[in-house]
C-alpha atoms as a PDB file:
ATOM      1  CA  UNK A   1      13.038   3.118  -1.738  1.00  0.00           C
ATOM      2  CA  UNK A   2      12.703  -0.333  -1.680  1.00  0.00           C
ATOM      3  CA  UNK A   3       9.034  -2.102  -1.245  1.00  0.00           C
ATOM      4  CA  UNK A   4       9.032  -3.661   2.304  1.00  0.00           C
ATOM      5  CA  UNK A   5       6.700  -5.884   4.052  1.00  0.00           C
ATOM      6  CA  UNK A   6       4.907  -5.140   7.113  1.00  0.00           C
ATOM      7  CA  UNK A   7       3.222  -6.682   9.826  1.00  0.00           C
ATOM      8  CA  UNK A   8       0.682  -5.805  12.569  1.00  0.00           C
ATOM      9  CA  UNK A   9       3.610  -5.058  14.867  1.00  0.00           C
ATOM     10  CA  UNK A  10       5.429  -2.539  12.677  1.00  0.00           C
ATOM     11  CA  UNK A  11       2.844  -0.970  10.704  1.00  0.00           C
ATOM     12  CA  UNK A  12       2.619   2.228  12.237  1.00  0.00           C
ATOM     13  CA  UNK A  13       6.016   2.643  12.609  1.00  0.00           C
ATOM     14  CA  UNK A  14       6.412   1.817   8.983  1.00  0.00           C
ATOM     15  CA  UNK A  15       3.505   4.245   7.775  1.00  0.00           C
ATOM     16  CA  UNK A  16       4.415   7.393  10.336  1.00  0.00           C
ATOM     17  CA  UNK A  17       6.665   9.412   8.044  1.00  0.00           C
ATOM     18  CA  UNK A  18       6.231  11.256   4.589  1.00  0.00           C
ATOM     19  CA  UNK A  19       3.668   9.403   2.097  1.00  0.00           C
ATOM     20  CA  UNK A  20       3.638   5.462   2.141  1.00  0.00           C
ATOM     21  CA  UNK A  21       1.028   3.485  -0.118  1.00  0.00           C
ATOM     22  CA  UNK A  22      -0.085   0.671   2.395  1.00  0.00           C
ATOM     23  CA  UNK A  23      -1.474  -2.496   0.016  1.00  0.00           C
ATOM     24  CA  UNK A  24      -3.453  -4.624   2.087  1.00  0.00           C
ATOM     25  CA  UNK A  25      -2.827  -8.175   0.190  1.00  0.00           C
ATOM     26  CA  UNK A  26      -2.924 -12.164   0.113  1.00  0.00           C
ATOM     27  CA  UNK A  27      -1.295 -14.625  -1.490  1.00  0.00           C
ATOM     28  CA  UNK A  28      -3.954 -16.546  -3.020  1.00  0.00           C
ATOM     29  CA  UNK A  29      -5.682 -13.217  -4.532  1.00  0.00           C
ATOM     30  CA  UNK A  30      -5.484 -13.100  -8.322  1.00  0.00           C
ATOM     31  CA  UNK A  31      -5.786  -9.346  -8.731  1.00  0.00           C
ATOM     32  CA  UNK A  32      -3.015  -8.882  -5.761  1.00  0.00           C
ATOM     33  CA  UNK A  33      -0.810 -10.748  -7.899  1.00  0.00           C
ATOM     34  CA  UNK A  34      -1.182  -8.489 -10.986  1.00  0.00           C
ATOM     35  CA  UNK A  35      -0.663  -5.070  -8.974  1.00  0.00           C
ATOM     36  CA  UNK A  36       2.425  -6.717  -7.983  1.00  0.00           C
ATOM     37  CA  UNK A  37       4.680  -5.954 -10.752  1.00  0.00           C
ATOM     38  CA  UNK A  38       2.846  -2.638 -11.220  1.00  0.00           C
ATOM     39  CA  UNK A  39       3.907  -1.581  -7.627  1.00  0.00           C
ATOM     40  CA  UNK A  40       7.322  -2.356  -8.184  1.00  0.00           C
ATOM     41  CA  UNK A  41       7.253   0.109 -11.562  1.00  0.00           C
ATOM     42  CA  UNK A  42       5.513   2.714  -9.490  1.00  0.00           C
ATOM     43  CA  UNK A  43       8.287   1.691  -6.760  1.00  0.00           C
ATOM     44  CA  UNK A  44      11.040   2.585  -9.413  1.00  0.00           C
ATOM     45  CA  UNK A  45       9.706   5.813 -11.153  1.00  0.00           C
ATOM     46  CA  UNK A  46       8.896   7.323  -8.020  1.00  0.00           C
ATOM     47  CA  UNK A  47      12.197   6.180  -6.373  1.00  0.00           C
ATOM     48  CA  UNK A  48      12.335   7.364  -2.719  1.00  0.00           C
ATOM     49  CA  UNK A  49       9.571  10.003  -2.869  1.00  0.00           C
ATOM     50  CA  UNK A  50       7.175   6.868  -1.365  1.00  0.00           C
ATOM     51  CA  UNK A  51       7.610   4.268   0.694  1.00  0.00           C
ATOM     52  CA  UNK A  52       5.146   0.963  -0.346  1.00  0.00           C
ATOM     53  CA  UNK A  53       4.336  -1.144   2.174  1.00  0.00           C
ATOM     54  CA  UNK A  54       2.861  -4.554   1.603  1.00  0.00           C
ATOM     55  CA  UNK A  55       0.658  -5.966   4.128  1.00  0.00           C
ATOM     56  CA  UNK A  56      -0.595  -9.664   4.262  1.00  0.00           C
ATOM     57  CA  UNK A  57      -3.786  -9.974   5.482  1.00  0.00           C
ATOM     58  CA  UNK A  58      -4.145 -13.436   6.865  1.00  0.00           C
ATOM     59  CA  UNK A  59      -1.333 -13.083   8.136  1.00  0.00           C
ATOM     60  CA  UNK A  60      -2.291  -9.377  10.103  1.00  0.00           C
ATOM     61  CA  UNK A  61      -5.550  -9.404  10.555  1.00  0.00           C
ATOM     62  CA  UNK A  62      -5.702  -6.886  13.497  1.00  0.00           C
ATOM     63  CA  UNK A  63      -4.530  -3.863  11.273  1.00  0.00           C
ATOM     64  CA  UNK A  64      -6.430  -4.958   8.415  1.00  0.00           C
ATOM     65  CA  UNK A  65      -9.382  -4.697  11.030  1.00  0.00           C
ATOM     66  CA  UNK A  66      -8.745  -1.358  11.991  1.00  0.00           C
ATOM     67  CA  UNK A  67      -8.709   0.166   8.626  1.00  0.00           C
ATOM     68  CA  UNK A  68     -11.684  -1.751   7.765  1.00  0.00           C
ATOM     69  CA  UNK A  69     -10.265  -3.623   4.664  1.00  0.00           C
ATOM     70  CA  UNK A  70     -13.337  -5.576   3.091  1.00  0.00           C
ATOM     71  CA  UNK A  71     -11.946  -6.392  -0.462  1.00  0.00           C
ATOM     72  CA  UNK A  72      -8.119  -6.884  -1.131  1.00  0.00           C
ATOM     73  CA  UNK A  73      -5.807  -5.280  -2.508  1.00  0.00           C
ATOM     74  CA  UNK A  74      -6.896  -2.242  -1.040  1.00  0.00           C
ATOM     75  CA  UNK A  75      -4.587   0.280  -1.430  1.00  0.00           C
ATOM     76  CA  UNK A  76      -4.246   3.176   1.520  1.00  0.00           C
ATOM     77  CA  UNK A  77      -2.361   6.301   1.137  1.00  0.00           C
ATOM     78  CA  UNK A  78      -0.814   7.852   4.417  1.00  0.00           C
ATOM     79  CA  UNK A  79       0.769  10.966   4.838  1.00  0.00           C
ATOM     80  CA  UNK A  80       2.737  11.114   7.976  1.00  0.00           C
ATOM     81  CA  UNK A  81       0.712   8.704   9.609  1.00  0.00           C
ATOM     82  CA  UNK A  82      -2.877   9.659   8.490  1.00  0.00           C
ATOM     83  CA  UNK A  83      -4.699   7.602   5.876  1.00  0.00           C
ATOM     84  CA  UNK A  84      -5.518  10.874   3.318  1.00  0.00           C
ATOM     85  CA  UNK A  85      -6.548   8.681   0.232  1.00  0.00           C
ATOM     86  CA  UNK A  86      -7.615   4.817  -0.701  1.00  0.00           C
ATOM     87  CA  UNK A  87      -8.556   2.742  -3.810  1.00  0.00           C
ATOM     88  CA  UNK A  88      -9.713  -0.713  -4.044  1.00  0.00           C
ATOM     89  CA  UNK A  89      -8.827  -3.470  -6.620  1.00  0.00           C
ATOM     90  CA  UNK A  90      -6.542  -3.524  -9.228  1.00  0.00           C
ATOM     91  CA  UNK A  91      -5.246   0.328 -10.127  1.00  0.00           C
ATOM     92  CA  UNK A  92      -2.726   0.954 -13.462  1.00  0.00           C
ATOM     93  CA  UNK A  93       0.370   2.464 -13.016  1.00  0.00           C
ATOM     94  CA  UNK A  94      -0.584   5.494 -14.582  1.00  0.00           C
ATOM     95  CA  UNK A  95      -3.867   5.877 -11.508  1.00  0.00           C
ATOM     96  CA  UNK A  96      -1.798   4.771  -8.631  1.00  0.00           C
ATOM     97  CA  UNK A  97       1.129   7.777  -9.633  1.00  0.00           C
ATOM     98  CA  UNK A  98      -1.574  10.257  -9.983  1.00  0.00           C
ATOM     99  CA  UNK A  99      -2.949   9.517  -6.835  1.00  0.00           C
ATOM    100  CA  UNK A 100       0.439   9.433  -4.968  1.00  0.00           C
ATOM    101  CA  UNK A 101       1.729  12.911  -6.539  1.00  0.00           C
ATOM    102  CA  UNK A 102      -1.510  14.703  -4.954  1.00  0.00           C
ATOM    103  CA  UNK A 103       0.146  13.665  -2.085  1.00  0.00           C
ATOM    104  CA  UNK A 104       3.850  14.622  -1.861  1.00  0.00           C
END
């Protein structure tokens, strides 16, 4: 599955179904731009069993409100629709696929 990006008005649509790692990000944020890369490896070893879903929060600052995102990235894990798991600042590979696989 291909990362997409996300906006207050698709968001829930987008995070509804199966497991979906939600990053809450910004483009001037240093440690946004390193988990970049490492989503997209996590992206390709996981390949479909995830959707990632990248969030901009300036730009969506309603649904970063209602999840209560202080400090970005935050990461949030939903499972079909329900946030079940969440870790903030930069995360290795190796954490961020442990954490999704207690999820699928």
């Amino acid at each position: 599955m291909a990362i997409v990006n996300v906006t207050d008005q698709n968001f829930a649509s987008e995070t509804s179904e199966g497991v979906v790692l939600a990053d809450f990000w910004a483009p001037w944020c240093g440690p946004c731009k390193m988990i970049a890369p490492v989503l997209e490896e996590v992206d390709q070893e996981l390949g479909g069993k995830v959707k990632i879903a990248k969030i901009d929060v300036d730009e969506n600052q309603e649904t970063a409100g209602k999840y209560g995102v202080m400090s970005i990235p935050t990461l949030l894990v939903f499972k079909d629709g329900e946030v079940v798991d969440q870790v903030v600042g930069f995360q290795p590979k190796e954490q961020l696929i442990e954490l999704l696989n207690k999820h699928m």
